[in-house]
Protein backbone atom coordinates (compact mmCIF):
# COMPACT_ATOMS: atom_id res chain seq x y z
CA UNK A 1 -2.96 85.81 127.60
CA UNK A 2 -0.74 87.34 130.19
CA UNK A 3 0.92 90.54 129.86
CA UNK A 4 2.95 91.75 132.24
CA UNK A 5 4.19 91.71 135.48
CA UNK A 6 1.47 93.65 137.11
CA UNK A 7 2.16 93.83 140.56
CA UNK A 8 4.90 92.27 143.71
CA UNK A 9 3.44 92.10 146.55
CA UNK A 10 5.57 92.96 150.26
CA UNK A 11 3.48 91.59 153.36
CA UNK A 12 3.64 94.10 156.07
CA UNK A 13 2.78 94.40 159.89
CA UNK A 14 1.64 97.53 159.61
CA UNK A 15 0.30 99.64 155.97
CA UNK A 16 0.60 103.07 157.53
CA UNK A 17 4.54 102.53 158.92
CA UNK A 18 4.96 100.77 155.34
CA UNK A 19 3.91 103.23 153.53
CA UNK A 20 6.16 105.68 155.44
CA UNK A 21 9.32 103.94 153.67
CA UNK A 22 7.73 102.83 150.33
CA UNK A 23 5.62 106.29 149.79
CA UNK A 24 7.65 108.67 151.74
CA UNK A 25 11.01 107.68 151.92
CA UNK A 26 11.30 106.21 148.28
CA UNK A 27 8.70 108.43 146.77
CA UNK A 28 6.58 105.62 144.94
CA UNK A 29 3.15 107.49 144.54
CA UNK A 30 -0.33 105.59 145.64
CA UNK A 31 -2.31 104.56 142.95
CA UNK A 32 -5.29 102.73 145.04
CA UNK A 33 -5.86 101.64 149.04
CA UNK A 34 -8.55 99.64 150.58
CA UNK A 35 -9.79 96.97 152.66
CA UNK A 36 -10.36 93.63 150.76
CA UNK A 37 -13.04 91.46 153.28
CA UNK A 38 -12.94 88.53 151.24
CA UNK A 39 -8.78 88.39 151.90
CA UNK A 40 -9.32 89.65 154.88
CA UNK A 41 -6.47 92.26 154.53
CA UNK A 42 -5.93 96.12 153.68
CA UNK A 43 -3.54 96.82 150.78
CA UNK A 44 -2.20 99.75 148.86
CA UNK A 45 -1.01 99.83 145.29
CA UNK A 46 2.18 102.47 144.67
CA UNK A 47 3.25 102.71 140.94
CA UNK A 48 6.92 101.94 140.22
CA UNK A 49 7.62 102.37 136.81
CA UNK A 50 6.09 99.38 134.84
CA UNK A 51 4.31 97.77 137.36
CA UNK A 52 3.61 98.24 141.01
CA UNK A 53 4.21 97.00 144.56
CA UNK A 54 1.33 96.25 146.99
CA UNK A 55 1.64 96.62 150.31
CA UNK A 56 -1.08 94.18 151.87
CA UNK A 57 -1.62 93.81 155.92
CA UNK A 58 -3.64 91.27 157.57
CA UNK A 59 -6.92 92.50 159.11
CA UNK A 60 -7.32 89.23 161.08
CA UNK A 61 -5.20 87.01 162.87
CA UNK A 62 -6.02 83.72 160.99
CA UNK A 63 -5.69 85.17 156.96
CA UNK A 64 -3.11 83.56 155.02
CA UNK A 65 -1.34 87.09 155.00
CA UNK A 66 -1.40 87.33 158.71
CA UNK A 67 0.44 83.11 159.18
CA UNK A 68 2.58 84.16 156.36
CA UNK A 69 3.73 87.15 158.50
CA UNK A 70 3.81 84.91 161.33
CA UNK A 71 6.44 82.27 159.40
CA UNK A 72 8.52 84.62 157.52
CA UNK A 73 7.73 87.79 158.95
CA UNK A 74 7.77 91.57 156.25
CA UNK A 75 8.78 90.34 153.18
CA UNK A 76 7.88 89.48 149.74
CA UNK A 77 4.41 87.90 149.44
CA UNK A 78 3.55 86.96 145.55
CA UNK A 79 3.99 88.28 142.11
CA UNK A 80 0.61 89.15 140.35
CA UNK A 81 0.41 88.83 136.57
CA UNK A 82 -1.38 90.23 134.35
CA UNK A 83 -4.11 88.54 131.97
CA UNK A 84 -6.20 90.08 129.63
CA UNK A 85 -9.06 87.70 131.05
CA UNK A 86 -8.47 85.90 134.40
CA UNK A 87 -11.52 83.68 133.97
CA UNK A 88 -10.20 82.08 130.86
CA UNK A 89 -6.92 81.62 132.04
CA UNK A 90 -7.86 79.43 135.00
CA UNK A 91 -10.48 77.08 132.35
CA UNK A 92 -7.05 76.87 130.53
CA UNK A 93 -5.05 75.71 133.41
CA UNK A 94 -7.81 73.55 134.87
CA UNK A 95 -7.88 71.78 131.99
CA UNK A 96 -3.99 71.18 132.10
CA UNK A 97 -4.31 69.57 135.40
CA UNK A 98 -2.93 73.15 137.28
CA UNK A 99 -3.30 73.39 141.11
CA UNK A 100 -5.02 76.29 142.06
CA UNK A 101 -6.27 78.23 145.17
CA UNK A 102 -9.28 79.77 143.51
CA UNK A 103 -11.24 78.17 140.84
CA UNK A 104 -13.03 81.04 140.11
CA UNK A 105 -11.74 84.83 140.10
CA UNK A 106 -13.07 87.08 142.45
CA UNK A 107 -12.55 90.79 143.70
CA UNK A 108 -9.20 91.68 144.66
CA UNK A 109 -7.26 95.25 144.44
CA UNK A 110 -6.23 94.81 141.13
CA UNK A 111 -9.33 94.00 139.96
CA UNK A 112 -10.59 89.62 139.35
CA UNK A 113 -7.67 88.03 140.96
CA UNK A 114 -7.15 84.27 141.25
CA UNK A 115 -4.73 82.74 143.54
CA UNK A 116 -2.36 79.61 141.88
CA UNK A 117 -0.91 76.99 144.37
CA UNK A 118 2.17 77.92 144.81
CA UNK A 119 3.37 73.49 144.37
CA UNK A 120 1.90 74.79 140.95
CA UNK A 121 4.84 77.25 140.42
CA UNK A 122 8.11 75.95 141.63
CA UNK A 123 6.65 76.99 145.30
CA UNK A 124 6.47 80.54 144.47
CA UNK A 125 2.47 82.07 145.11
CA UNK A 126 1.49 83.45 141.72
CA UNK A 127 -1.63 85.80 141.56
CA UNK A 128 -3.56 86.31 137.92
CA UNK A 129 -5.68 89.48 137.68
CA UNK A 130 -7.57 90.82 135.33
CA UNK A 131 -7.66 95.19 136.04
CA UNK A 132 -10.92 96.46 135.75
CA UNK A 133 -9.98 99.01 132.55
CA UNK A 134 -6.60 100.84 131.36
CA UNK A 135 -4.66 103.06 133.72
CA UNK A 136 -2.00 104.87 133.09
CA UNK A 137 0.32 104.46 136.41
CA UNK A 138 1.54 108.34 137.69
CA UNK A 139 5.60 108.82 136.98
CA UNK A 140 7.87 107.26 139.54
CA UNK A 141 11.18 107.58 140.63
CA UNK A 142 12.28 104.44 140.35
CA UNK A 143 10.98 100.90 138.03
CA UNK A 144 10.56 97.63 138.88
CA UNK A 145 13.50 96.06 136.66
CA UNK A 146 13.19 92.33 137.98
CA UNK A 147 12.20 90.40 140.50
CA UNK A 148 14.81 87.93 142.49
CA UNK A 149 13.74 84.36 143.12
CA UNK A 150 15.29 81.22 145.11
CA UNK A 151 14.03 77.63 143.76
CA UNK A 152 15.43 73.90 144.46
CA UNK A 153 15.97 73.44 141.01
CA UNK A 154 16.94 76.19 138.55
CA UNK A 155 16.21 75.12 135.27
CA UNK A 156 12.78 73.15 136.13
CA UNK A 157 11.63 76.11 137.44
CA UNK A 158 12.44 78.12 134.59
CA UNK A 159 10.90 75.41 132.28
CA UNK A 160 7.74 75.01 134.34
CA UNK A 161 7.19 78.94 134.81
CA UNK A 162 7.86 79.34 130.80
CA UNK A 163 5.36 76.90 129.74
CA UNK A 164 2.45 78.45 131.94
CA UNK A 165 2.83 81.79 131.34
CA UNK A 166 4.71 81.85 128.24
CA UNK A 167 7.02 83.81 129.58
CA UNK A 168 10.34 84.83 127.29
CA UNK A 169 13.58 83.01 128.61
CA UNK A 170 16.70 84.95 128.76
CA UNK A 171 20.01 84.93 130.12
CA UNK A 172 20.85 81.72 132.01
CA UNK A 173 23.99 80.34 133.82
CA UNK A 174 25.76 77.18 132.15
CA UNK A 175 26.05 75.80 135.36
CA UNK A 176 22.29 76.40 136.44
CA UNK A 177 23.55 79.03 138.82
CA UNK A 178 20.68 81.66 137.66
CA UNK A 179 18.13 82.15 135.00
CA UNK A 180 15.93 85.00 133.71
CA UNK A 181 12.23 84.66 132.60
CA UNK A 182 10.99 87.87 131.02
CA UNK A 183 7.34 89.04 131.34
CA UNK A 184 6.53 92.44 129.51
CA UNK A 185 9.23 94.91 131.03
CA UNK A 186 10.15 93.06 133.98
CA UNK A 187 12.41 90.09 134.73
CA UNK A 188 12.37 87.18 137.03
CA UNK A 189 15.60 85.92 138.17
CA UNK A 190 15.48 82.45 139.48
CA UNK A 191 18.89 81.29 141.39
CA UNK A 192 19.36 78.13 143.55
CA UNK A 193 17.83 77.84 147.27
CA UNK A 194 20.86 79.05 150.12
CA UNK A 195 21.78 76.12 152.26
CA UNK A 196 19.55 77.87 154.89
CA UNK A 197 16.72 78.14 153.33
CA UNK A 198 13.74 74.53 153.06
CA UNK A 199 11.41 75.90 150.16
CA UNK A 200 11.87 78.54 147.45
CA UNK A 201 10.98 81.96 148.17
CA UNK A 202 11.18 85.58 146.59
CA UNK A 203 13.76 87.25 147.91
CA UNK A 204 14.24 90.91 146.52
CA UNK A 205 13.43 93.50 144.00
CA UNK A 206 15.54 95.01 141.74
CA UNK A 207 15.01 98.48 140.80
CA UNK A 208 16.10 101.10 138.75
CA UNK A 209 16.50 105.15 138.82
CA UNK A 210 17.47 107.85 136.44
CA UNK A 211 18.46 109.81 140.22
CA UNK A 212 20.57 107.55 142.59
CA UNK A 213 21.75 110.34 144.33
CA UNK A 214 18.47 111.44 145.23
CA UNK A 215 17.04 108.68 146.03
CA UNK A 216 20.28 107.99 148.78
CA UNK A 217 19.70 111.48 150.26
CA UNK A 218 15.64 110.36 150.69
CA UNK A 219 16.76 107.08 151.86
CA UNK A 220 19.58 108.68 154.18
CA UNK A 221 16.99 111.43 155.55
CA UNK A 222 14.77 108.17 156.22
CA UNK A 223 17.10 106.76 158.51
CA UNK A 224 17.45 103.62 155.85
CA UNK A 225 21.12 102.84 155.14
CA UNK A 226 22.32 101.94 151.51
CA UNK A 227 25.08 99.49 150.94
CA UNK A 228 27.31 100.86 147.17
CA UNK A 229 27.92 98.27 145.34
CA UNK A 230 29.62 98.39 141.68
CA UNK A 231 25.87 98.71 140.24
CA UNK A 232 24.04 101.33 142.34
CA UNK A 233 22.87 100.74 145.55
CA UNK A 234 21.79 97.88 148.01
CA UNK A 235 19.17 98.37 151.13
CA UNK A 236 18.33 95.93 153.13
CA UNK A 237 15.68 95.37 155.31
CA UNK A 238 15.20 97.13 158.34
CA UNK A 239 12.92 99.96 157.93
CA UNK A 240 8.98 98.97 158.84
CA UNK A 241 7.49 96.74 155.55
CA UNK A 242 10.78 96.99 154.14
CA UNK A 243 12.40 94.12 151.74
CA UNK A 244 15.94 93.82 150.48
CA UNK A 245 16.32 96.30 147.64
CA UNK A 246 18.89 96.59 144.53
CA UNK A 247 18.80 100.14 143.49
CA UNK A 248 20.92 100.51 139.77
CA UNK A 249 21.12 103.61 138.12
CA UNK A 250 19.73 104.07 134.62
């Protein structure tokens, strides 16, 4: 069964410069770093309310991470759910005829990860992981309050992504311009591809605080400019490992 959003994942040129705007300038504590050999990369996990953003760098120059980085430079990677047992889940997709990337789970930062093809997901990469116990996640300053996606087609997407994770559809726009999918406390908004953009992509985080003035000054000390806008907040990127950000207040 899955259970949450359990991570978003930002790929980054460089973990230590990354951290230096996630960590430092937004104040999103570490929860776990290291080196993962078999993805050849080094990743950090910072709570953020709910869930939690990984930071993951290549440690090679042919990973998947590091051509990623090479075709779309820092930005948002994959979205990692959670399932109460990652093995099963993939038997259960196999058996519906679901391309994967990994038939079998193995070690990851979360804990047993498997990898979904993304032409298995409306083109978005889709991680399941299984943690390796409870942990309660340090307070944050902000949450992860949904995640922003751009498909070809709207509602197919939202049909597709609903039927394999079961996730709880929400709010959606008569004229397919948006939809929401809801997974534990954290939304994905899908809304159609930009006439510059060839394949569906995630595009930003949304995120909310209970201290928007605080988290401006941080920002503003950083040397990271905000954009107001009539619901909080909106940073783009610019800062090292940085994605675009909508900041609302609680």
């Amino acid at each position: 069964m899955i259970t949450r959003v359990h991570h978003v994942a930002v790929a980054v040129r460089d973990l230590e410069a990354a951290l230096g705007f996630w960590r430092d300038a937004l104040g999103l504590p570490v929860v776990h770093a290291a080196e993962v050999p078999e993805q050849r990369v080094r990743a950090a996990l910072l709570a953020c309310g709910p869930t939690e953003i990984e930071l993951v760098t290549p440690t090679t120059p042919d990973g998947g991470v590091a051509r990623f980085l090479d075709r779309r430079g820092e930005a948002l990677h994959h979205v990692c759910l959670e399932s109460d047992d990652v093995e099963r889940e993939l038997r259960r997709l196999l058996a519906t005829g679901v391309d994967v990337l990994d038939t079998k789970p193995r070690p990851g930062l979360a804990g047993q990860v498997a990898f979904l093809h993304p032409r298995a997901c409306a083109g978005l990469l889709v991680e399941l992981a299984t943690p390796p116990g409870p942990r309660a996640l340090p307070p944050s300053p902000l949450a992860v309050v949904a995640v922003h996606a751009k498909v070809p087609d709207v509602e197919a997407a939202g049909q597709l992504l609903q039927d394999l994770f079961a996730a709880a559809r929400g709010l959606s726009a008569p004229d397919g311009g948006f939809l929401h999918l809801t997974l534990g406390e954290v939304t994905i908004q899908l809304t159609p591809l930009t006439a510059d953009m060839t394949r569906s992509a995630l595009t930003a985080l949304r995120l909310r605080t209970g201290d928007l003035g605080g988290v401006a000054q941080r920002l503003e000390a950083a040397g990271v400019a905000g954009q107001p806008t009539r619901v909080g907040l909106a940073v783009g990127p610019g800062a090292p490992g940085s994605v675009p950000l909508i900041i609302q207040d609680r």
